[in-house]
Protein backbone atom coordinates (compact mmCIF):
# COMPACT_ATOMS: atom_id res chain seq x y z
CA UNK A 1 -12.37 250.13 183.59
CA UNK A 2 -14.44 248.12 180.77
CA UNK A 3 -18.18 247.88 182.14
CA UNK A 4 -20.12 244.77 181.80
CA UNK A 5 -23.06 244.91 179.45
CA UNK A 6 -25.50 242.06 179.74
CA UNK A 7 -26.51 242.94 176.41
CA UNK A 8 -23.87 242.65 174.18
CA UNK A 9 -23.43 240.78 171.75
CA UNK A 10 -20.32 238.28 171.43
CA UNK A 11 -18.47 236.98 168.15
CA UNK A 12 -17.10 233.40 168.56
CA UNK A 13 -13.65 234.56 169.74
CA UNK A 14 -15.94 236.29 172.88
CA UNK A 15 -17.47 233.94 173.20
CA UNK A 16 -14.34 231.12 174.14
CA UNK A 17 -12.87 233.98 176.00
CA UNK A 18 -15.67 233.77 178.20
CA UNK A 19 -15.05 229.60 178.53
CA UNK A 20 -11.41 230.52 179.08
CA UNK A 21 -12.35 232.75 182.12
CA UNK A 22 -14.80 230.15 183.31
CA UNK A 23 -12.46 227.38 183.39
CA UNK A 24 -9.80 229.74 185.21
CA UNK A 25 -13.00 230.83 187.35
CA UNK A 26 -13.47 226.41 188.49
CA UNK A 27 -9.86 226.04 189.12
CA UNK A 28 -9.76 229.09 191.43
CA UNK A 29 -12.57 227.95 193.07
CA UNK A 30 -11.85 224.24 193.26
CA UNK A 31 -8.32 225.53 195.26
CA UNK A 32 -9.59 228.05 197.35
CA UNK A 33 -13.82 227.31 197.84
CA UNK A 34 -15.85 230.43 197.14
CA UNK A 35 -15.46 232.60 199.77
CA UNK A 36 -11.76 233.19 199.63
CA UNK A 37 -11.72 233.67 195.78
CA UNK A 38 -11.71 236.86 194.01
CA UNK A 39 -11.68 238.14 191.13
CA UNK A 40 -8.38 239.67 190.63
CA UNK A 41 -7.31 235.55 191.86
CA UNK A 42 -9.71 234.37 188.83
CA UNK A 43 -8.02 237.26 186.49
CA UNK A 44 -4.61 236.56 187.32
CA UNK A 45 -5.32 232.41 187.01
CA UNK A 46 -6.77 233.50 183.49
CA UNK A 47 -3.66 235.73 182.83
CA UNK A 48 -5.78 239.15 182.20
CA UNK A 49 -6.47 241.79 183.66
CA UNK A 50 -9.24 242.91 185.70
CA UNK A 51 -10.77 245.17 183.52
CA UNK A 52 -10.98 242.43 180.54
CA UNK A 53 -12.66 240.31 183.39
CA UNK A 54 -15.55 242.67 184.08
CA UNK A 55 -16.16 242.82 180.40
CA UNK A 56 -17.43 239.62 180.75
CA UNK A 57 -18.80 239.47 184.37
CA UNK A 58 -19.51 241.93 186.82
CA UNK A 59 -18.62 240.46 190.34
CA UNK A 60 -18.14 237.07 191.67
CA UNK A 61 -21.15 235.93 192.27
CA UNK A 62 -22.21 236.06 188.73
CA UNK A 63 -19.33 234.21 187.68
CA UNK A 64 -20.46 231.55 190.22
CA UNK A 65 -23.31 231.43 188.73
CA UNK A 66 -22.49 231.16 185.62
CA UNK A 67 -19.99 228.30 185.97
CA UNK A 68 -22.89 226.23 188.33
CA UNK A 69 -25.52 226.89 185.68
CA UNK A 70 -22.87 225.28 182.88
CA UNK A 71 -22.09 222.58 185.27
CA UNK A 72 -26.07 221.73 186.22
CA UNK A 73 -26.71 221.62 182.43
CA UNK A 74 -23.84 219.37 181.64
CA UNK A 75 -24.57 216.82 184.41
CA UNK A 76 -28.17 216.60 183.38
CA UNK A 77 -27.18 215.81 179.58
CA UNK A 78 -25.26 213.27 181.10
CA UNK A 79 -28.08 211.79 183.21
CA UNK A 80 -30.20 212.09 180.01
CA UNK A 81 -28.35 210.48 178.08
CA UNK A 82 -28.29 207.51 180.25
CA UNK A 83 -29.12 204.20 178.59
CA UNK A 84 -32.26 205.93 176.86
CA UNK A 85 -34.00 202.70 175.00
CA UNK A 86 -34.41 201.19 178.82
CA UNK A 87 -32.30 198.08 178.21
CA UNK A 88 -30.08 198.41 181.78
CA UNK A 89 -31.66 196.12 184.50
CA UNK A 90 -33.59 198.23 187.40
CA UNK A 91 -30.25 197.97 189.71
CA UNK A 92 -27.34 198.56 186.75
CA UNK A 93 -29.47 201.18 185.66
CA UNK A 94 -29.94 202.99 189.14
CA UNK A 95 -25.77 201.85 189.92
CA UNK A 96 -24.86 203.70 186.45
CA UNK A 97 -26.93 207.08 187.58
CA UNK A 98 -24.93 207.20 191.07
CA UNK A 99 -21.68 207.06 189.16
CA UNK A 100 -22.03 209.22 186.59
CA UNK A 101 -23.24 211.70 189.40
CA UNK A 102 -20.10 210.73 191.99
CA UNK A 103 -17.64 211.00 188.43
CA UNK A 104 -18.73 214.04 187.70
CA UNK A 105 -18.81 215.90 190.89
CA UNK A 106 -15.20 213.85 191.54
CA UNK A 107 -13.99 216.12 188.17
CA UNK A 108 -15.74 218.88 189.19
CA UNK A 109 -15.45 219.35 193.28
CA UNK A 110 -15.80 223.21 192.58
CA UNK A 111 -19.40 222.60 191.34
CA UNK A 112 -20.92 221.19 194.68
CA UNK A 113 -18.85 223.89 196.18
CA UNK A 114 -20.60 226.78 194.77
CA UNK A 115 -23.78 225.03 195.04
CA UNK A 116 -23.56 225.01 198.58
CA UNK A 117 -22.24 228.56 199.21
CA UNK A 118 -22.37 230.63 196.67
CA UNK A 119 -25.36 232.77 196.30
CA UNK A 120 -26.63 231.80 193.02
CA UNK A 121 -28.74 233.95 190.82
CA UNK A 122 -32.36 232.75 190.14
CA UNK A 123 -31.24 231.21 186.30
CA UNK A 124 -28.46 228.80 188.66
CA UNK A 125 -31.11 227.81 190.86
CA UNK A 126 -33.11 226.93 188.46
CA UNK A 127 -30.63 224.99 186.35
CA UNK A 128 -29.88 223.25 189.70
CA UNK A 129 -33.76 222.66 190.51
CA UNK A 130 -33.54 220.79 186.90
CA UNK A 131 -31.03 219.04 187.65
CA UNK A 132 -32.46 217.46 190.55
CA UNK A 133 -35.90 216.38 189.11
CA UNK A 134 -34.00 214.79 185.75
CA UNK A 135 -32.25 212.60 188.65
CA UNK A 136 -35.77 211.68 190.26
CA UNK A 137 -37.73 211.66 187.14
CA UNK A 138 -35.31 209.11 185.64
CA UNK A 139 -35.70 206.71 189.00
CA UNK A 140 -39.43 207.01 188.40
CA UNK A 141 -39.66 206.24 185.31
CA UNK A 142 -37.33 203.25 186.02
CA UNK A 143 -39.69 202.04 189.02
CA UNK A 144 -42.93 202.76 186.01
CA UNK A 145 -40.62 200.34 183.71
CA UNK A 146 -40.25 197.88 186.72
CA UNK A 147 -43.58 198.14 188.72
CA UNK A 148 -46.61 199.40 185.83
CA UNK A 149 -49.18 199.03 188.69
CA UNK A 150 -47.30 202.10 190.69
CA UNK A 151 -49.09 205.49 189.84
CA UNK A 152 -46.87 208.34 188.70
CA UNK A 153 -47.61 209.75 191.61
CA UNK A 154 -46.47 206.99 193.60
CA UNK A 155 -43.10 207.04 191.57
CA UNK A 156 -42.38 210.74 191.47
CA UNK A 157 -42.34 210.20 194.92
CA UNK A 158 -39.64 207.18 195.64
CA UNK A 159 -37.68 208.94 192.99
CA UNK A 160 -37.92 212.71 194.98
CA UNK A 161 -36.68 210.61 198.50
CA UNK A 162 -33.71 208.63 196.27
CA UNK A 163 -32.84 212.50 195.60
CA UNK A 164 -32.78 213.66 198.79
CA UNK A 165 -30.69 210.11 200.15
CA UNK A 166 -27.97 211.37 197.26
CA UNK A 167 -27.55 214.75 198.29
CA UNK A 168 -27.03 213.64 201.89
CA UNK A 169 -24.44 211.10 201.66
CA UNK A 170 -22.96 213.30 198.88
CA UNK A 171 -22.21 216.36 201.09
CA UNK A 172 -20.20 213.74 203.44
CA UNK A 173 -18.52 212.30 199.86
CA UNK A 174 -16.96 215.46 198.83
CA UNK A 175 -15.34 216.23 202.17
CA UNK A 176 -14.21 212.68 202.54
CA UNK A 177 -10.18 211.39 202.68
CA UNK A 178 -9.27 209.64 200.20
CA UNK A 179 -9.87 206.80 202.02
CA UNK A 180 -13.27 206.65 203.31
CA UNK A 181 -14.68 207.59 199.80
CA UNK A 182 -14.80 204.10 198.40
CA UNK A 183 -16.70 203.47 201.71
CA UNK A 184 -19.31 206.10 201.25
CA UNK A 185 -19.40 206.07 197.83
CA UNK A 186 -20.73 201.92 198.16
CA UNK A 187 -22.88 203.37 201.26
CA UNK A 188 -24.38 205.66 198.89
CA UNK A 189 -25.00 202.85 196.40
CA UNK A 190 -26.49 200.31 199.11
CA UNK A 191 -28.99 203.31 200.78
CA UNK A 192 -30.33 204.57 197.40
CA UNK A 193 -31.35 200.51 196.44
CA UNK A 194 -31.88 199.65 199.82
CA UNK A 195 -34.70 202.09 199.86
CA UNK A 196 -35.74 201.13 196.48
CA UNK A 197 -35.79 197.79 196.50
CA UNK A 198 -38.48 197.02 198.51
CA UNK A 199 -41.02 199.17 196.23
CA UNK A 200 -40.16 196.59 193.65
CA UNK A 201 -41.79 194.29 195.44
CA UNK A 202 -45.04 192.82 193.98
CA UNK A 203 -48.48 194.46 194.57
CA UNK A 204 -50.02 191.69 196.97
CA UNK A 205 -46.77 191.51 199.17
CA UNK A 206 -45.38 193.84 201.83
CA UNK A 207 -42.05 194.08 202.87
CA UNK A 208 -41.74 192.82 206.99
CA UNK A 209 -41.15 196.06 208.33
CA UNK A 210 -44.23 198.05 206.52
CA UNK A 211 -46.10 194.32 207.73
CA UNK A 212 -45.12 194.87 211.21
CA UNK A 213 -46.03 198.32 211.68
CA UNK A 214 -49.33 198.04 209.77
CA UNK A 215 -50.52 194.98 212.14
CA UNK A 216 -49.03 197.29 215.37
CA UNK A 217 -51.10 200.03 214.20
CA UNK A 218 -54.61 197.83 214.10
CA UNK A 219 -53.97 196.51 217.94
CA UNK A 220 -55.79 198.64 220.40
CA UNK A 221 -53.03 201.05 222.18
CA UNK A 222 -54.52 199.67 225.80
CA UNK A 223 -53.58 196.05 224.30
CA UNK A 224 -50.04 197.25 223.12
CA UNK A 225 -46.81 196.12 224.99
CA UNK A 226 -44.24 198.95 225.90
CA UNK A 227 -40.67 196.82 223.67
């Protein structure tokens, strides 16, 4: 059997053998999730053996990694690239970010997959970790576009919590029927801005709930009324 080396060196034909096995590697996954898939499944999907496999990879769980590390870098080139000279409106520019996130792991349903349960090396987590803050670093710098008098601080941090709102609701999205995805995916859409929104607001305003709970707070508790 053909042992992997880490170090070698691979001409271009290696080098789209190596896509070819990856791609077999998603569709495998993508049918079967990651702990039923093997690699004789991902060699035999490729149509190669196992040896020629190993030459590339040496167990499963670096193919996973592999494939979520391509798949993290791709998805944040695509956030990137996201209308870059700023001209998208705070909401179409936020509503454009959530799709090209729900497209992508729509294409790719093997991606969130391994993300969840495969156990990724330490260069996958950090390509995910990436991922991630290009997602809240491009909500903050929308909010900085929208509300100048917000510290970075202040927007790194509404960005970080729209992060965390998208992974929840996402986990539910790429379990969903076919027919409750519309449903979530405008849930998704309506939390993220519903959260958002209200930092928008002007400086000398506060939204009703933040009012209420700041006057509630400055009552004495023996004063306070049990609701």
């Amino acid at each position: 059997m053909s042992i992997f080396d880490p170090n070698r060196k691979r001409n271009a034909r290696g080098e789209k053998r190596r896509e070819d096995l990856l791609r077999a590697a998603a569709r495998v996954f993508g049918r079967l999730g990651y702990y039923e898939t093997t690699t004789n499944a991902i060699a035999a999907e490729a149509d190669v053996s196992p040896a020629t496999l190993y030459q590339f990879f040496p167990n499963k769980e670096a193919i996973a990694s592999a494939l979520a590390s391509m798949y993290a870098r791709q998805m944040a080139d695509a956030e990137r690239s996201l209308d870059p000279e700023g001209t998208l409106s705070f909401e179409d520019a936020i509503h454009e970010l959530i799709d090209i996130c729900i497209r992508f792991n729509r294409e790719h349903p093997e991606f969130h997959t391994l993300v969840v349960n495969a156990p990724l090396s330490e260069e996958a987590r950090g390509e995910k970790q990436a991922l991630g803050q290009v997602f809240a670093e491009f909500i903050a710098k929308r909010l900085q576009l929208a509300r100048p008098d917000l510290s970075r601080a202040e927007c790194s941090h509404h960005g970080k919590v729209a992060l965390m709102i998208f992974r929840g609701i996402l986990n539910e999205l790429v379990s969903a029927t076919r027919k409750s995805r519309p449903w979530l995916r405008h849930a998704m859409h309506d939390a993220i801005l519903g959260y958002l929104q209200p930092v928008l607001a002007p400086a000398n305003t506060t939204p009703p709930l933040q009012r209420r709970r700041r006057i509630t707070s400055e009552i004495p508790a023996s004063r306070r009324q049990s609701p």
